[in-house]
Protein backbone atom coordinates (compact mmCIF):
# COMPACT_ATOMS: atom_id res chain seq x y z
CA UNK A 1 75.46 -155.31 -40.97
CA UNK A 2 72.73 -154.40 -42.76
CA UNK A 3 71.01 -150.66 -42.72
CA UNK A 4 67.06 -150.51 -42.50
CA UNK A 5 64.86 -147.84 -42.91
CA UNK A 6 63.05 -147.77 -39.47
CA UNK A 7 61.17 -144.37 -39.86
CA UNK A 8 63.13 -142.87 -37.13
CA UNK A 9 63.78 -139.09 -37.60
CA UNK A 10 67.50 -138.80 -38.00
CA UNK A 11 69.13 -135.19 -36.74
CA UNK A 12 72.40 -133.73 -38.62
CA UNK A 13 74.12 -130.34 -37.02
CA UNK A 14 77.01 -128.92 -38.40
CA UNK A 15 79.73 -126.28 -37.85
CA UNK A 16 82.39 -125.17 -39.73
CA UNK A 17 85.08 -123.31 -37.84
CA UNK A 18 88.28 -122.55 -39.70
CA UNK A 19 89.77 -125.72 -41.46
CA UNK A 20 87.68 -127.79 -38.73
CA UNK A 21 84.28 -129.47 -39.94
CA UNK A 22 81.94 -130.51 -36.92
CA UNK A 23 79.36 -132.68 -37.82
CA UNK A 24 76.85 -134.63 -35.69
CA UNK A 25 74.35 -137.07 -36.63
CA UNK A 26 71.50 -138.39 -34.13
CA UNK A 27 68.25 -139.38 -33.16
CA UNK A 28 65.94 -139.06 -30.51
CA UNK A 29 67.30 -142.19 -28.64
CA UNK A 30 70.89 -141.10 -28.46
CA UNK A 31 70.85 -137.40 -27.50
CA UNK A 32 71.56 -136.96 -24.15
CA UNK A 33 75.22 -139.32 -25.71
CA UNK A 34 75.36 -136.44 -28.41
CA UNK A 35 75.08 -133.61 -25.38
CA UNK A 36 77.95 -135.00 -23.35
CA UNK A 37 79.75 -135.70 -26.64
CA UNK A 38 80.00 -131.63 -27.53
CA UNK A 39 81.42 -131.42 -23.89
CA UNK A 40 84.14 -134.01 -24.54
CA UNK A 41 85.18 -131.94 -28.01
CA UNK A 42 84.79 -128.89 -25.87
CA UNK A 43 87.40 -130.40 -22.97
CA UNK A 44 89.63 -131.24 -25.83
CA UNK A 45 92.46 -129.02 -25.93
CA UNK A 46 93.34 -130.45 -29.44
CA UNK A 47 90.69 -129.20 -30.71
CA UNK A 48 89.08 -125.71 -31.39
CA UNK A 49 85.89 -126.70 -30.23
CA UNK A 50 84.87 -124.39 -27.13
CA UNK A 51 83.01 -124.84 -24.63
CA UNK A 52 81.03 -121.59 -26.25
CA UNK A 53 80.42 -123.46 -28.98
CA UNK A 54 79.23 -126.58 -27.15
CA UNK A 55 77.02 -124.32 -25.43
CA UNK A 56 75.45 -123.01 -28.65
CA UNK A 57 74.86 -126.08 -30.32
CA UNK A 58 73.68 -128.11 -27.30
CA UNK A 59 70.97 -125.25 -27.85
CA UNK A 60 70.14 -125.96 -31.16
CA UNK A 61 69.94 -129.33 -30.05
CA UNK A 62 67.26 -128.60 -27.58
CA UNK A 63 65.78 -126.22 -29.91
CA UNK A 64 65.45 -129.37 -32.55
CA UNK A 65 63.85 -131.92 -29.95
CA UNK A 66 61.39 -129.09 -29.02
CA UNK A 67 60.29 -128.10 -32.47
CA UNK A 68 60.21 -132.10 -33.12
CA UNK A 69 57.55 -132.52 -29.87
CA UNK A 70 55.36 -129.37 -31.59
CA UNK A 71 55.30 -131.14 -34.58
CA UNK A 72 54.12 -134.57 -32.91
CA UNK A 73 51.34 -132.37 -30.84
CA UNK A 74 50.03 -130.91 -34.12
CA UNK A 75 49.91 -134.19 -35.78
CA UNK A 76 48.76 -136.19 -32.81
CA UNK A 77 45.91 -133.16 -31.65
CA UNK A 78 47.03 -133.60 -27.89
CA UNK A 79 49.19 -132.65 -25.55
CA UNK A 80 50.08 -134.29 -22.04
CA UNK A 81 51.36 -131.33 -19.65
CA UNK A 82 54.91 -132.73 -18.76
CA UNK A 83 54.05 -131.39 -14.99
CA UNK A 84 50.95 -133.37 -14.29
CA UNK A 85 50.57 -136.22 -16.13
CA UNK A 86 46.66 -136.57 -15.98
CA UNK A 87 45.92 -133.73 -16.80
CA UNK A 88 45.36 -133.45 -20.93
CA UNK A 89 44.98 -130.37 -23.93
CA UNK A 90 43.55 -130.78 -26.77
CA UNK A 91 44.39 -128.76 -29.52
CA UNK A 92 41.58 -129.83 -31.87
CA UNK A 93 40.30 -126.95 -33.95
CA UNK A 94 37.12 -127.35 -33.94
CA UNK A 95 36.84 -126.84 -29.69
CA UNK A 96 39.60 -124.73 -29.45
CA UNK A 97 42.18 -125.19 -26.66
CA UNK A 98 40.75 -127.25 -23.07
């Protein structure tokens, strides 16, 4: 199988915790399977992964996707409000923000 280059934004966390490396790689498409992946390390009792630390990075992960959508508002100039989908905000500099 061949790899492409698609464009697609791919997402690495990481965490170290004593001899144990943790690290997850994932994009937009597959993160609600990376989410309930840090649950099944954290239900593992073979591992050292907690369900503290599934907590914290399923954070970060959020954290990521949200700072991704800011980005794609800046770079777009609009936002849809996620509650009403007619309604739209512009963040255009030169009117300001509707």
């Amino acid at each position: 199988m061949e790899a492409g280059v698609t464009g697609e934004e791919i997402n690495v966390l990481a965490m170290i915790k004593g001899e144990e490396r943790y690290i997850f790689v994932y994009n937009d498409q597959n993160r609600v399977e990376m989410l309930r992946t840090l649950g099944r390390y954290a239900a593992d009792p073979e591992l050292s992964f907690t369900w503290f630390d599934a907590a914290v990075m399923s954070k970060k992960v959020r954290e990521m996707a949200y700072h991704q959508q800011l980005a794609q508002v800046h770079s777009s100039g609009s936002f849809v409000n996620p509650s009403s989908s007619h309604r739209r905000f512009s963040f255009d500099d030169q009117e300001g923000l509707v």
